[in-house]
Protein backbone atom coordinates (compact mmCIF):
# COMPACT_ATOMS: atom_id res chain seq x y z
CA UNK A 1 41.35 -54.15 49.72
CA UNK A 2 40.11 -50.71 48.58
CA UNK A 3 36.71 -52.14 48.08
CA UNK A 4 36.56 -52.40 52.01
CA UNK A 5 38.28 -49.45 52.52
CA UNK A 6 35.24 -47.88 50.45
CA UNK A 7 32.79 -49.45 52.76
CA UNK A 8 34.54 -48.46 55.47
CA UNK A 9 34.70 -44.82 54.21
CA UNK A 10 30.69 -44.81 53.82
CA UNK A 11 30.75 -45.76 57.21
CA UNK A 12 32.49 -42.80 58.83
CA UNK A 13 30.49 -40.50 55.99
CA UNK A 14 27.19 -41.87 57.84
CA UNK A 15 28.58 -41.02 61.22
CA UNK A 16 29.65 -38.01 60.15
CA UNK A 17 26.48 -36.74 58.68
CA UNK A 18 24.22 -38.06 61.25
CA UNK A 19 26.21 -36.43 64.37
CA UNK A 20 26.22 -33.02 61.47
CA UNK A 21 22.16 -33.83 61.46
CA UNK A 22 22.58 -33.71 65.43
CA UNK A 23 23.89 -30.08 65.03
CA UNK A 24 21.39 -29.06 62.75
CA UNK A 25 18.18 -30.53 65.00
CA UNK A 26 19.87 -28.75 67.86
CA UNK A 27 19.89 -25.12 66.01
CA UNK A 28 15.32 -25.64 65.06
CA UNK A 29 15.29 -26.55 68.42
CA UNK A 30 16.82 -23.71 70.07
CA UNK A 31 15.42 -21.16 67.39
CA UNK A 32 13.43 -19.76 70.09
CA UNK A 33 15.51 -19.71 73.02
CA UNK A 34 16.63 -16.41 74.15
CA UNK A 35 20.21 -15.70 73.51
CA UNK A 36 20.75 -18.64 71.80
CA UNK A 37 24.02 -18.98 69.18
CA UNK A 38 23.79 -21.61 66.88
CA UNK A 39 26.59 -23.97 65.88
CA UNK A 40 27.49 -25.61 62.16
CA UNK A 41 29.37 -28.52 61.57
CA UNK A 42 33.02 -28.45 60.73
CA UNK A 43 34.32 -31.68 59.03
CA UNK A 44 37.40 -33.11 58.16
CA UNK A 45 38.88 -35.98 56.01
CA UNK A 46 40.61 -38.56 57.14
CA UNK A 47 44.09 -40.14 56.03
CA UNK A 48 43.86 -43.41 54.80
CA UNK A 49 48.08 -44.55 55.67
CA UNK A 50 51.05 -42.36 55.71
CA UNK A 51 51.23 -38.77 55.48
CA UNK A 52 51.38 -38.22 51.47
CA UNK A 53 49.55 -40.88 50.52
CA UNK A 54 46.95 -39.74 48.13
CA UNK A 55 44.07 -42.48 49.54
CA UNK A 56 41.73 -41.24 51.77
CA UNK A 57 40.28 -42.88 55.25
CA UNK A 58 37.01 -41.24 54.88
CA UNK A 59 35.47 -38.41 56.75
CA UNK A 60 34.75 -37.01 60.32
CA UNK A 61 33.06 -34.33 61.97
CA UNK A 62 35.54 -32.22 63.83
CA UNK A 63 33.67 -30.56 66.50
CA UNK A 64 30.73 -27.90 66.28
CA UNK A 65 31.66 -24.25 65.40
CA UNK A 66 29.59 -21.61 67.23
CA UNK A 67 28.76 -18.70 65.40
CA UNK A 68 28.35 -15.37 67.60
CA UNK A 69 26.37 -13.42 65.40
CA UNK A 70 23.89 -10.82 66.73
CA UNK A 71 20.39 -11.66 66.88
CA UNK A 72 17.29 -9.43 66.45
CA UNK A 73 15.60 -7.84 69.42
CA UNK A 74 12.10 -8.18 70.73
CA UNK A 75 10.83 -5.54 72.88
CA UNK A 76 9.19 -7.11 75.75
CA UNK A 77 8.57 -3.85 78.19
CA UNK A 78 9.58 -5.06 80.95
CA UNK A 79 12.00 -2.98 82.92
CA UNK A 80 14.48 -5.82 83.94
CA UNK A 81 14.54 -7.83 80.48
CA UNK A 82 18.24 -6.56 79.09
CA UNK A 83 19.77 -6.99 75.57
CA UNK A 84 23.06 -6.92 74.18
CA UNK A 85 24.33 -5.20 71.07
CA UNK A 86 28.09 -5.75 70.12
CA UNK A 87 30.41 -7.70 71.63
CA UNK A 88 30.43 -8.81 74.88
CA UNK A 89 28.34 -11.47 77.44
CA UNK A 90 26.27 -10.60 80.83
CA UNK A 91 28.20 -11.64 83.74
CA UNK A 92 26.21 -14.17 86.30
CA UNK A 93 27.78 -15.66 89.33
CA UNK A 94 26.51 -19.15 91.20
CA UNK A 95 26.21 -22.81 90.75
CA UNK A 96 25.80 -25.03 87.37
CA UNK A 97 25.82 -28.47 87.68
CA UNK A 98 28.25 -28.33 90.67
CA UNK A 99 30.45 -25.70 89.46
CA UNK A 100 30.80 -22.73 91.21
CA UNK A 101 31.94 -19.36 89.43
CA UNK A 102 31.50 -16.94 87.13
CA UNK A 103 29.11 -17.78 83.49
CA UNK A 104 28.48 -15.57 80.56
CA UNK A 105 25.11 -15.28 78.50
CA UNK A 106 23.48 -13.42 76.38
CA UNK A 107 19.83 -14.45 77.57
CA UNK A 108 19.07 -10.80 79.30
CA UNK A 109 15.67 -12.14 81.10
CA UNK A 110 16.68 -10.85 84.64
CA UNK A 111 14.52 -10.57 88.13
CA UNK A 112 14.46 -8.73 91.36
CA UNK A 113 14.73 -12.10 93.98
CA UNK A 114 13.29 -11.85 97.62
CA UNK A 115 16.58 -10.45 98.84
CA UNK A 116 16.75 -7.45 95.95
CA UNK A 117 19.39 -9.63 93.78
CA UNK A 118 19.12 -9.49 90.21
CA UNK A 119 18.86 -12.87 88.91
CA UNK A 120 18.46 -15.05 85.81
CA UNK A 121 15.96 -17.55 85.96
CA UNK A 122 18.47 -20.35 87.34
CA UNK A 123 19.34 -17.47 90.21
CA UNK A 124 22.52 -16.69 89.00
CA UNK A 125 23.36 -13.68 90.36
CA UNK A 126 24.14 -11.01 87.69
CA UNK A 127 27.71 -9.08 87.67
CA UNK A 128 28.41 -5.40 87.92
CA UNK A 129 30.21 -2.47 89.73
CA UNK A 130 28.38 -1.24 92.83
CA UNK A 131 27.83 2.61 92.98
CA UNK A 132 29.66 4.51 95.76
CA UNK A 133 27.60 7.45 97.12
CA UNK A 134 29.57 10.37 95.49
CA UNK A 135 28.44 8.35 92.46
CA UNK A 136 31.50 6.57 91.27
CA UNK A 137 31.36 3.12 91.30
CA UNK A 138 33.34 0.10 92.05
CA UNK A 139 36.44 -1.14 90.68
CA UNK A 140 36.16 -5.10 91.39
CA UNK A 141 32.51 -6.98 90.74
CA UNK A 142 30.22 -7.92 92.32
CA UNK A 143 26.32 -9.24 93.01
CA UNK A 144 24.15 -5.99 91.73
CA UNK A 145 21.64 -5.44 94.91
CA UNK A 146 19.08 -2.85 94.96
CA UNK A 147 18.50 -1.68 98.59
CA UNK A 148 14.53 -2.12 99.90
CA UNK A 149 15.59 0.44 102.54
CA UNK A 150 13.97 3.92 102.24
CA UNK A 151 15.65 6.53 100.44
CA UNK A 152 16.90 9.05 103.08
CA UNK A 153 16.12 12.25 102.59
CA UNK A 154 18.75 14.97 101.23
CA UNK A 155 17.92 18.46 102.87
CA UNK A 156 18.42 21.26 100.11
CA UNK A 157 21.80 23.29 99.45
CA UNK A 158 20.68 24.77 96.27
CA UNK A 159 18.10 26.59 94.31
CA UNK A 160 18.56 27.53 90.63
CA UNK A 161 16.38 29.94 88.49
CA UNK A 162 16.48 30.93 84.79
CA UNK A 163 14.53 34.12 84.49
CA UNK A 164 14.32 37.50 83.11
CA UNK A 165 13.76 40.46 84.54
CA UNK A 166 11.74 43.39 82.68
CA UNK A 167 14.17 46.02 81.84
CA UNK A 168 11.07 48.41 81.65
CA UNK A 169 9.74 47.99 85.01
CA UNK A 170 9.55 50.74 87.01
CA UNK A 171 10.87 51.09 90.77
CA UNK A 172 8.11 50.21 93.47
CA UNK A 173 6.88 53.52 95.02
CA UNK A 174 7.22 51.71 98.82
CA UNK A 175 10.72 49.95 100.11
CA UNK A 176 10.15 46.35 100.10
CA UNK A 177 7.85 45.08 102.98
CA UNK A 178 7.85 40.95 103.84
CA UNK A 179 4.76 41.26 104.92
CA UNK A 180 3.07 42.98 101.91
CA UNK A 181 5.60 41.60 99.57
CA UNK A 182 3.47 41.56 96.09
CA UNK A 183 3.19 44.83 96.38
CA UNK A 184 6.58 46.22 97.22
CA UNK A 185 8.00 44.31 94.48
CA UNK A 186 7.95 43.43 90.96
CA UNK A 187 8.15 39.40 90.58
CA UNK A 188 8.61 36.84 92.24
CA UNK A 189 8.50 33.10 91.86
CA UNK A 190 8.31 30.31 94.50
CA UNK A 191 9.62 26.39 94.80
CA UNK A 192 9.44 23.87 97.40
CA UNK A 193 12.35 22.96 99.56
CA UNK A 194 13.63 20.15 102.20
CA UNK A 195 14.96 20.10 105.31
CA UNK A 196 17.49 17.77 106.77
CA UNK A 197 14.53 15.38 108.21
CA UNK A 198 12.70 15.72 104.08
CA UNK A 199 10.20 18.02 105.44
CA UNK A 200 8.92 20.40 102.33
CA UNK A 201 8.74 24.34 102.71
CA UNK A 202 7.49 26.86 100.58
CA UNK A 203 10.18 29.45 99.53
CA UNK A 204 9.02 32.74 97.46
CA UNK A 205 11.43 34.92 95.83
CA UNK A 206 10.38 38.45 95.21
CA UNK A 207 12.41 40.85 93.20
CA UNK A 208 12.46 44.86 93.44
CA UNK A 209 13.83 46.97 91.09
CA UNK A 210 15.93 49.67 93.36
CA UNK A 211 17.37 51.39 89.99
CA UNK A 212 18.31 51.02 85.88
CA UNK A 213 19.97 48.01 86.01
CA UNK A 214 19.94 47.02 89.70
CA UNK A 215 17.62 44.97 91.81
CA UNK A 216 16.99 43.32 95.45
CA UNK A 217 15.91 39.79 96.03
CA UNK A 218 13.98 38.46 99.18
CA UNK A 219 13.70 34.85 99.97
CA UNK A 220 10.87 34.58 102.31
CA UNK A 221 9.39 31.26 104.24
CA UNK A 222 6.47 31.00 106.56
CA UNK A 223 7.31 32.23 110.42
CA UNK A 224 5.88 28.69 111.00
CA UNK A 225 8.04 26.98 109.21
CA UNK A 226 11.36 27.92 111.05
CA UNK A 227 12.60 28.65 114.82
CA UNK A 228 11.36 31.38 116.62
CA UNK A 229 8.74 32.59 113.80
CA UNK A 230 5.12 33.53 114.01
CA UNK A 231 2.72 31.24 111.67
CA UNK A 232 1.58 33.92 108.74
CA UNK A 233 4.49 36.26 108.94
CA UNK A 234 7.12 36.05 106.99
CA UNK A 235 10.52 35.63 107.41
CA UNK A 236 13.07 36.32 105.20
CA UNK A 237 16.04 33.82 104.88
CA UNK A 238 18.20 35.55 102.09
CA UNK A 239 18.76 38.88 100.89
CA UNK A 240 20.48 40.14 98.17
CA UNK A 241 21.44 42.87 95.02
CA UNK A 242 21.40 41.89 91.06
CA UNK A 243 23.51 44.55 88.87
CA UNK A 244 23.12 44.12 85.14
CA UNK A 245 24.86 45.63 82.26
CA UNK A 246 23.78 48.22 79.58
CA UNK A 247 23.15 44.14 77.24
CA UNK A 248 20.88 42.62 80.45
CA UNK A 249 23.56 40.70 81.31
CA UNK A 250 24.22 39.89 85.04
CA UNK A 251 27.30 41.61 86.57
CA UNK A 252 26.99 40.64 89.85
CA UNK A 253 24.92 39.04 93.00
CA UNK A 254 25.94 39.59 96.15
CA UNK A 255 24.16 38.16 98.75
CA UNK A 256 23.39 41.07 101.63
CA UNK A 257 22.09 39.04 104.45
CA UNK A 258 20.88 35.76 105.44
CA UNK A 259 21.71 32.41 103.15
CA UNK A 260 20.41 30.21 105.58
CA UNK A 261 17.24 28.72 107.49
CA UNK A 262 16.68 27.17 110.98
CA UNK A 263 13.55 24.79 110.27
CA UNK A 264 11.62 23.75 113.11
CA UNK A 265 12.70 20.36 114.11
CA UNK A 266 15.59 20.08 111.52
CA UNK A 267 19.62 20.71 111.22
CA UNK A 268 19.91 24.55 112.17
CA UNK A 269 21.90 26.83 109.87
CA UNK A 270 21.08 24.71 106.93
CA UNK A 271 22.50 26.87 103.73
CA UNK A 272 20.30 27.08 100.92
CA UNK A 273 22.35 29.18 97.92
CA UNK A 274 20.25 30.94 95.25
CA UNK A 275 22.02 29.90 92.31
CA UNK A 276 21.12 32.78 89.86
CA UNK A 277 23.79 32.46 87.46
CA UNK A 278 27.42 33.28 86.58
CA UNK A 279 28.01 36.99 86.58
CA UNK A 280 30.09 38.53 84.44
CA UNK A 281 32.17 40.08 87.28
CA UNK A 282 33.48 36.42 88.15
CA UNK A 283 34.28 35.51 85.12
CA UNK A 284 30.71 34.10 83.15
CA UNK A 285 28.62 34.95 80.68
CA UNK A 286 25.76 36.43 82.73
CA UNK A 287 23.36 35.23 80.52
CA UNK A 288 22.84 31.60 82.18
CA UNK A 289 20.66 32.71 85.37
CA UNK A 290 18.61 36.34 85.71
CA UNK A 291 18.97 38.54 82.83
CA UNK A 292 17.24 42.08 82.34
CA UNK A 293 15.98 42.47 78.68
CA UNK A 294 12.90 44.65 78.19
CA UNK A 295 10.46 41.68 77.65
CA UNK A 296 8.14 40.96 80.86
CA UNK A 297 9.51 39.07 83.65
CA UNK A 298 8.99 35.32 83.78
CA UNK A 299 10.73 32.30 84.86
CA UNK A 300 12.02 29.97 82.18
CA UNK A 301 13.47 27.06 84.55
CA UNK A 302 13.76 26.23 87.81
CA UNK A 303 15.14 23.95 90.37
CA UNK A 304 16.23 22.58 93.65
CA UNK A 305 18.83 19.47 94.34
CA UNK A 306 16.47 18.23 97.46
CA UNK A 307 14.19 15.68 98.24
CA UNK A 308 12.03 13.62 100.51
CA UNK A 309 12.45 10.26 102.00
CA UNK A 310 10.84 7.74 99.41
CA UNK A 311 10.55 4.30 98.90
CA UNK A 312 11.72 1.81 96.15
CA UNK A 313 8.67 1.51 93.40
CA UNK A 314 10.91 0.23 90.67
CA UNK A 315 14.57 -0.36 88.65
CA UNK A 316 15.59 1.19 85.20
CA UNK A 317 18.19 0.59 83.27
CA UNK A 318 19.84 2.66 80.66
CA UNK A 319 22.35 2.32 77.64
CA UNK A 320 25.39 2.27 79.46
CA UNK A 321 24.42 -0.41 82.05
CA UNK A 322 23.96 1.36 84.86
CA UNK A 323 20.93 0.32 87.20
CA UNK A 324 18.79 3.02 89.11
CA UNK A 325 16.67 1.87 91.87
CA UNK A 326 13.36 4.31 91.33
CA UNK A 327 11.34 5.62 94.15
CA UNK A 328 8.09 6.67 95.02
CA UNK A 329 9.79 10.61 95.62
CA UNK A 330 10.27 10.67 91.76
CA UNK A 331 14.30 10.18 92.12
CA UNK A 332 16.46 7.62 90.57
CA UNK A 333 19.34 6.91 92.48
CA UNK A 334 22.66 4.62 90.72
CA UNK A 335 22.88 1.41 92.33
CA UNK A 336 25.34 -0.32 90.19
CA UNK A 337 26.77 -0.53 86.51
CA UNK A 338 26.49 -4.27 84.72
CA UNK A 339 29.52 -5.34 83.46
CA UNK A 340 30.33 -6.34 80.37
CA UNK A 341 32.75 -9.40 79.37
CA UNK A 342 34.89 -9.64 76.44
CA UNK A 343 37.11 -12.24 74.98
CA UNK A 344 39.62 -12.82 72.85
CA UNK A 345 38.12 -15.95 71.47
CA UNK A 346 34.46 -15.83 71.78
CA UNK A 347 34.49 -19.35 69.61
CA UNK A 348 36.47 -21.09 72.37
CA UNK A 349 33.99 -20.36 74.74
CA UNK A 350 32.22 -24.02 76.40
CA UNK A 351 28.87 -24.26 76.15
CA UNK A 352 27.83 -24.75 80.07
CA UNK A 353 23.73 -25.62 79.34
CA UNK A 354 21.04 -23.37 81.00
CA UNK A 355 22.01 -20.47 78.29
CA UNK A 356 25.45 -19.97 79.72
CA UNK A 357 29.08 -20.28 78.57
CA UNK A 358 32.01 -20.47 80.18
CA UNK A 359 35.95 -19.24 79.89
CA UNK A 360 38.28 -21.64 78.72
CA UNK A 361 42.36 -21.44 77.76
CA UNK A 362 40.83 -21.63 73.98
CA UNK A 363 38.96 -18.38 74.61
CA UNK A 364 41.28 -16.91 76.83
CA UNK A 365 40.16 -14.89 80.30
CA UNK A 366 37.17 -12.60 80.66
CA UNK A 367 37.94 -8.85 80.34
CA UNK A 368 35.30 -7.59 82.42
CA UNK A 369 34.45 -3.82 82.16
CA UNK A 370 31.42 -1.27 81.51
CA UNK A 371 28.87 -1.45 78.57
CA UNK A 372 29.57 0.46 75.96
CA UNK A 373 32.98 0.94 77.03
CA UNK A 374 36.29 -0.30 75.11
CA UNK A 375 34.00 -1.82 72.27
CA UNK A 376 31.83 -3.93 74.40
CA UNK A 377 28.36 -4.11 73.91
CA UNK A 378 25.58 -1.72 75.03
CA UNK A 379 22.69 -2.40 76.89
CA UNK A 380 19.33 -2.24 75.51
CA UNK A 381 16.30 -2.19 78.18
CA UNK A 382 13.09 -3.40 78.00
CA UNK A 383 14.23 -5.94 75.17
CA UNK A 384 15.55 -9.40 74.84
CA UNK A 385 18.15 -10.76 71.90
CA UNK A 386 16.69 -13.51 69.92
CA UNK A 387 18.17 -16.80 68.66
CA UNK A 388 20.41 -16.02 65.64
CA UNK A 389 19.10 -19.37 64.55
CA UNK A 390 17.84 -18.77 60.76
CA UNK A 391 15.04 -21.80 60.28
CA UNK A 392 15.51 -21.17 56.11
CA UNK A 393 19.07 -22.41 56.44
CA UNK A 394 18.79 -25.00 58.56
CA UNK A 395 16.22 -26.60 56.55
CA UNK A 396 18.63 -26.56 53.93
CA UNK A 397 21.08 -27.59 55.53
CA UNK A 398 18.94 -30.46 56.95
CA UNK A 399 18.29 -31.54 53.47
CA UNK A 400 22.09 -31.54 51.85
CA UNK A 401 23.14 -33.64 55.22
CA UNK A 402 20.44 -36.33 54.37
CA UNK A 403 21.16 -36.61 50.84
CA UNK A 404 24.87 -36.62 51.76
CA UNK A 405 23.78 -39.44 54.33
CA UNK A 406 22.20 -41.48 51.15
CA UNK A 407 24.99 -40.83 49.30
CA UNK A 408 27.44 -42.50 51.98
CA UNK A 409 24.61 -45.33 52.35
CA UNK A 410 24.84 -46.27 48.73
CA UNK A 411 28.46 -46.16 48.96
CA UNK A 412 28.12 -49.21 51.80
CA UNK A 413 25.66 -50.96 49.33
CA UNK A 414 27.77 -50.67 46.23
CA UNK A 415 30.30 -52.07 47.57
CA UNK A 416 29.13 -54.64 49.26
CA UNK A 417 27.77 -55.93 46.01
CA UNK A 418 31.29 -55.51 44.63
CA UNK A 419 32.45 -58.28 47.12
CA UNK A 420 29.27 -60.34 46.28
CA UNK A 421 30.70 -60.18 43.15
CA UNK A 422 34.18 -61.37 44.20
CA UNK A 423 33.15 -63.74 46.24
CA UNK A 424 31.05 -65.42 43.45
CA UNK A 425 33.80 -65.96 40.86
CA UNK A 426 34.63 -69.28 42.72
CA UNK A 427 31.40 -70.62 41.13
């Protein structure tokens, strides 16, 4: 009888409703959790006989769509709290709820563990590519660690200066004398460099104009400071002649003696260039390094590509994903890249609890691979995505799937008196 049927069909419209209600309370109560997607309720009808037949069964909810919008971000500060913008899911590796493998989430609120593992708060171990110490990094994932060891120290190969020399100067009226070198010469500028074992030295550079357009350099150290020396003499460890053109361009450096240093305790020979440009005799510009305009001499930059030992005082993280272990000798050194996972079906992803997903043959496999890189999403430090919960809606929504829940209810009663009704024509 249809007047069943319609009871029946306010039945499966108060099932439906109250397991759409289900959805909604689940949404307000995750509107706060970190990373958090929320789902809406896809129904469908239900046939009521054979396919064609114009009588409907009633209604059912389907199953719960997610949406993967992107939420809002809420700078937090803290150096290992990560967000995602664009496409993509962290990768964290361990066990949930038995299973062992790789999860994906968006909830970016990482930490250092006892053992240097970055970790969500379950101690999943986040995903990444470890860095390989000519700086590349890893093809194949795994656990991101950042050493505790001390940074060993890198003696220095290199020393670099920007400067300009004064075109007007005049030619000292003694040769150049290490041991009265400020006033034998017409400039000079000092850094500090490191041995193989991170010890620091004191290197000044003095230049002497010899001619129009041509110049000596002297790198001197303390006799203390390297083998066979005499504390407060000096010692030169590289000697050279500047050329410049008729513009104060550099046209050539050629390095007359020396170009390397015998520290006391360290690796002897160690070879320390003095990067002072590209002349334009091989080929550059000779305005990069030491030029000769008539303006007084000064140094606009400077520097050298060693360092002492130091130890691990912190991590940062930048756009691209990749995590440097900072230490306490102001360097940051690449320990790893996070990866990045994509799919080609973020909706069939299963919802594994604990802010995690998982990969399913709905969504297809994970195509891990570097933030920012092949459309994934970047990285955003120091910040953590919100719900993309939107209360405003679900409210609404709350409200249509109660009055829809009525609706079905009065449906039940209606016809229920219908077949009161029925049943009391016998009278």
């Amino acid at each position: 009888m249809s007047i069943t049927n319609a009871m029946w069909d306010g039945v499966s419209g108060l099932s439906a409703e109250g397991q759409a209600l289900g959805v909604v309370g689940d949404n307000v109560a995750n509107s706060n959790t970190i990373g958090f997607k929320q789902s809406r309720a896809l129904f469908e009808d239900i046939l009521g006989g054979a396919v064609g037949q114009n009588i409907g069964g009633g209604v059912r909810m389907a199953r719960a769509q997610q949406i993967f919008g992107q939420g809002s971000l809420q700078n937090t500060g803290g150096a290992t709290d990560l967000a995602l913008t664009g496409d993509g899911f962290f990768v964290v590796k361990g066990s949930v709820n038995g299973v062992v493998g790789d999860f994906y989430t968006r909830a970016g609120q990482m930490q250092m563990d006892k053992d240097g593992f970055m970790t969500n708060p379950d101690g999943l171990r986040m995903q990444g590519y470890a860095a390989g110490p000519n700086g590349t990094f890893s093809a194949s994932l795994s656990d991101i660690q950042i050493p505790s060891t001390p940074l060993p120290p890198k003696a220095t190969t290199t020393f670099n200066v920007t400067a300009n020399l004064d075109a007007t100067a005049t030619v000292p009226a003694a040769p150049f004398n290490a041991q009265n070198a400020a006033a034998t010469s017409n400039f000079s500028t000092s850094t500090t460099v490191y041995d193989s074992l991170g010890n620091p030295h004191a290197v000044n550079v003095y230049f002497a104009k010899t001619a129009a357009g041509s110049w000596d350099y002297h790198a001197l150290v303390d006799g203390a400071d390297v083998t066979g020396g005499t504390p407060g003499q000096k010692v030169e460890i590289a000697t050279g002649t500047l050329t410049f053109s008729s513009t104060g361009a550099l046209q050539s450096n050629t390095l007359t003696a020396g170009g390397t240093a015998n520290f006391v305790g360290a690796a002897p020979g160690q070879a320390i260039k003095l990067n002072l440009g590209t002349p334009t005799g091989s080929g550059g510009t000779g305005l990069d390094g030491i030029t000769q305009f008539g303006s007084p001499s000064n140094v606009s930059q400077q520097s050298q590509d060693g360092y002492g030992s130091g130890s691990l005082t912190g991590v940062s993280v930048d756009g691209s994903g990749i995590v440097n272990g900072v230490y306490s000798n102001g360097q940051k050194i690449p320990v790893a890249q996070i990866a990045v996972a994509k799919f080609e079906s973020t909706d069939g992803l299963a919802r594994s609890g604990q802010n995690l997903w998982s990969a399913t043959t709905a969504s297809g496999n994970a195509a891990d691979g570097a933030a920012g890189a092949g459309g994934r999403a970047s990285v955003v430090a120091g910040a953590l995505e919100q719900s993309n919960v939107d209360i405003a809606t679900e409210f609404v929504e709350m409200i249509a799937h109660q009055r829809s829940f009525q609706a079905n209810s009065k449906t039940i009663t209606t016809a229920d008196e219908m077949l009161q009704d029925v049943v009391n024509l016998k009278r």
